[in-house]
Protein backbone atom coordinates (compact mmCIF):
# COMPACT_ATOMS: atom_id res chain seq x y z
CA UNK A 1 68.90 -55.70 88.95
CA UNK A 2 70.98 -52.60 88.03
CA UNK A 3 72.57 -51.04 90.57
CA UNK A 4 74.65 -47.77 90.00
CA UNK A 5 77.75 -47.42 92.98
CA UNK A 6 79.44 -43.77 93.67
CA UNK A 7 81.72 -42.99 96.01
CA UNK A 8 84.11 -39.99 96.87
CA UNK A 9 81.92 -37.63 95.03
CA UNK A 10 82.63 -34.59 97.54
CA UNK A 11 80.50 -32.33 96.45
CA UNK A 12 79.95 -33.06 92.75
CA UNK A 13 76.44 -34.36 93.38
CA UNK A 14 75.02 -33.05 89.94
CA UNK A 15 77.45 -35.01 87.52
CA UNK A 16 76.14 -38.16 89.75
CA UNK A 17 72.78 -37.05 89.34
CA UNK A 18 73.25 -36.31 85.65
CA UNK A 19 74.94 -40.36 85.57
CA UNK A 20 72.05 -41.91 86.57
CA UNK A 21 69.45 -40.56 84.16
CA UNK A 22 72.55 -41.67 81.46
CA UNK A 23 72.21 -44.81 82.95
CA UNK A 24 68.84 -45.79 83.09
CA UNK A 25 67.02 -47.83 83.86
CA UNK A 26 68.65 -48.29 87.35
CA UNK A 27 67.10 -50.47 90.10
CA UNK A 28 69.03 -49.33 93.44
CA UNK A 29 71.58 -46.72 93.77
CA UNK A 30 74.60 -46.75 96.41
CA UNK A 31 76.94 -44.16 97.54
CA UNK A 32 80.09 -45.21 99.70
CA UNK A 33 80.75 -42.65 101.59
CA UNK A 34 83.18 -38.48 101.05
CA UNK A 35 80.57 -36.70 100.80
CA UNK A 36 77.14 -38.30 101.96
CA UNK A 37 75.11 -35.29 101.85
CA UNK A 38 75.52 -35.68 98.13
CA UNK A 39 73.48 -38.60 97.95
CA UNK A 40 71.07 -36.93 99.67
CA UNK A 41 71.06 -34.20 97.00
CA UNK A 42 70.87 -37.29 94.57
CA UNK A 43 67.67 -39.04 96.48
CA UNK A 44 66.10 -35.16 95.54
CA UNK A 45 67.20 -34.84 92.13
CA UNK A 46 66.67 -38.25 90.89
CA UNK A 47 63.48 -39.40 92.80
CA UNK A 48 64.78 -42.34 93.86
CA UNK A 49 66.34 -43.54 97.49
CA UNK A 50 70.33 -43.98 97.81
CA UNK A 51 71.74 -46.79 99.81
CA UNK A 52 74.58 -45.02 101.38
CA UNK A 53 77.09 -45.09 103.61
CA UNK A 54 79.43 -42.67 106.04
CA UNK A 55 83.17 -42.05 104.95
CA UNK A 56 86.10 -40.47 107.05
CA UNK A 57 84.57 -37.09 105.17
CA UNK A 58 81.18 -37.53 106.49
CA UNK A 59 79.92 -36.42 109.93
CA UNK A 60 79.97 -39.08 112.82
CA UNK A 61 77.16 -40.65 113.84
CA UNK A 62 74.65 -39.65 110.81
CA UNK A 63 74.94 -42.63 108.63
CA UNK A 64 75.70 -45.82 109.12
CA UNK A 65 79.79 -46.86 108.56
CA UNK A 66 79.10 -49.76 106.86
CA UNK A 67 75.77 -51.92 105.38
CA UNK A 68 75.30 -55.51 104.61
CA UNK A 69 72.00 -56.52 102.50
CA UNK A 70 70.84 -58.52 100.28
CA UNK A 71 69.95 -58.41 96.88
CA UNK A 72 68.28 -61.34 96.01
CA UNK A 73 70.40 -64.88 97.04
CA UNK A 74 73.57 -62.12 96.98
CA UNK A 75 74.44 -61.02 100.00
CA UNK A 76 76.50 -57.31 99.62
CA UNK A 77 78.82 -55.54 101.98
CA UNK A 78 79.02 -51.49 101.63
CA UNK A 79 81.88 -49.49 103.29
CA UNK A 80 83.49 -46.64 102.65
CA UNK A 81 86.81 -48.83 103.59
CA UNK A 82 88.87 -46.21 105.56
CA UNK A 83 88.57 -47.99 108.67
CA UNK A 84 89.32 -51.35 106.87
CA UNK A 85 92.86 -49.28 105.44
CA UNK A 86 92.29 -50.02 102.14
CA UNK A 87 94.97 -47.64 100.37
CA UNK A 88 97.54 -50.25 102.11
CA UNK A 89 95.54 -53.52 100.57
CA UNK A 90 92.27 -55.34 100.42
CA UNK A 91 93.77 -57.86 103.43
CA UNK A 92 91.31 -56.46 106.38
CA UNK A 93 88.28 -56.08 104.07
CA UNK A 94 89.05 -59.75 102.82
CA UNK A 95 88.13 -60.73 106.59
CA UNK A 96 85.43 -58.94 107.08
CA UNK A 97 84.12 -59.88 103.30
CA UNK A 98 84.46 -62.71 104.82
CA UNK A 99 83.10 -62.65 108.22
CA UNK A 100 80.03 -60.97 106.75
CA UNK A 101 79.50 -64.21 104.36
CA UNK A 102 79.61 -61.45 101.62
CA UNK A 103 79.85 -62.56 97.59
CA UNK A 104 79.95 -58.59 96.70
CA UNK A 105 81.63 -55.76 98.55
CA UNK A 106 81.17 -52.34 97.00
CA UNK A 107 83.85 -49.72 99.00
CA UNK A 108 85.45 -46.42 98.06
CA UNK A 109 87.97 -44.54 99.91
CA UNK A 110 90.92 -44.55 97.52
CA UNK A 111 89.42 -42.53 94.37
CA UNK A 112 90.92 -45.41 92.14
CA UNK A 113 88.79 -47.72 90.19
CA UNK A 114 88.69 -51.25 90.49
CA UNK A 115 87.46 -54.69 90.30
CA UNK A 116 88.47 -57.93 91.31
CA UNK A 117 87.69 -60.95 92.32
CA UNK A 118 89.11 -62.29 96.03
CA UNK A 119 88.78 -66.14 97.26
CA UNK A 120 85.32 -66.21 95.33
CA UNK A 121 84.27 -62.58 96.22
CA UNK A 122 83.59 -59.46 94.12
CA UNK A 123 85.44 -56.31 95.27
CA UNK A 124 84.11 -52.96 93.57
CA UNK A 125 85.60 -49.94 94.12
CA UNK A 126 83.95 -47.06 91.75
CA UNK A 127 86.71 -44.71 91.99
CA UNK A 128 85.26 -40.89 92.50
CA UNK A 129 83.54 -38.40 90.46
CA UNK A 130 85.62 -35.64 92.56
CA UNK A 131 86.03 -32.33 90.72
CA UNK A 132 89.50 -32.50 90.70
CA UNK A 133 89.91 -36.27 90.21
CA UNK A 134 92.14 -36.71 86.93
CA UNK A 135 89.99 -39.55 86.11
CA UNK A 136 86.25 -39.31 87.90
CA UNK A 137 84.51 -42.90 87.23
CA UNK A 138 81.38 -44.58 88.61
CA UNK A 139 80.61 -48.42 88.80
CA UNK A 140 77.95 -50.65 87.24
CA UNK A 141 76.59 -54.19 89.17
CA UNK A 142 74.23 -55.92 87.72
CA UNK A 143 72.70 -59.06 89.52
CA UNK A 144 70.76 -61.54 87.74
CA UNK A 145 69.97 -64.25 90.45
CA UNK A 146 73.34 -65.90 91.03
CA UNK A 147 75.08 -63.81 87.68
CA UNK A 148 76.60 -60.63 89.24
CA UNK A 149 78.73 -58.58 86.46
CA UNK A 150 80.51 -55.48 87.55
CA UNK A 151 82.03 -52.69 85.12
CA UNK A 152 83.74 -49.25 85.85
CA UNK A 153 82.42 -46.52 83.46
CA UNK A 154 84.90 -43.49 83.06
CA UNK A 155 83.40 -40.25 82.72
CA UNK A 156 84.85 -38.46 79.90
CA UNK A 157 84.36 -34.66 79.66
């Protein structure tokens, strides 16, 4: 399964829209959260439903603030990460990770890319395709039964 993972787009819903026909064939496609009506506009461009969550951007109450699901035997958590204070460390989203029984949490929130690997579990941030980020990025999971790869793609203009 390929899943495509934005986050912090605010408002540059066509350049995520134009990423995913770039990236195809794409299974499942997530957006964390800053601005969630974009994925909306993505669900209408691209024909296919987003898995999304709220951020501290998004209006209360619309979306959920976080998700946990499975793909397959891989159970994900998806957050925007604001309430888990992630621009001060990965610590309280290491618990709930944790709590959840997660192997893969996908969360946004800081507009910096990143990957890495946590007592056994995958933490993807895509970084943000904002207009004004210096460097906009998206991220890539792919999950072949108990394989899970992740890789940040850099958008280069």
């Amino acid at each position: 399964m390929n899943c495509i993972v934005f986050s912090d787009t605010h408002g540059n819903y066509p350049l995520a829209a134009e990423t995913v026909s770039l990236a195809a064939p794409v299974d499942m496609i997530i957006h964390l959260g800053d601005e969630t009506e974009d994925a909306n506009m993505i669900e209408r461009i691209c024909l296919t439903q987003v898995q999304k969550v709220a951020g501290n951007c998004d209006p209360p109450g619309k979306w959920p603030r976080e998700i946990c699901t499975s793909v397959g035997e891989t159970r994900m958590l998806l957050t925007h990460g604001d309430r888990y204070s992630v621009k001060a460390g990965l610590s309280k989203l290491v618990e709930r990770a944790v709590a959840a029984d997660a192997q893969v949490v996908l969360y946004g929130h800081t507009h910096q890319a990143s990957i890495e690997r946590i007592g056994g579990i995958l933490f993807v941030n895509p970084g943000s395709l904002h207009c004004g980020a210096a460097i906009k990025s998206y991220a890539v999971l792919t999950i072949n039964n108990s394989e899970i790869a992740a890789r940040i793609v850099v958008i280069t203009e």
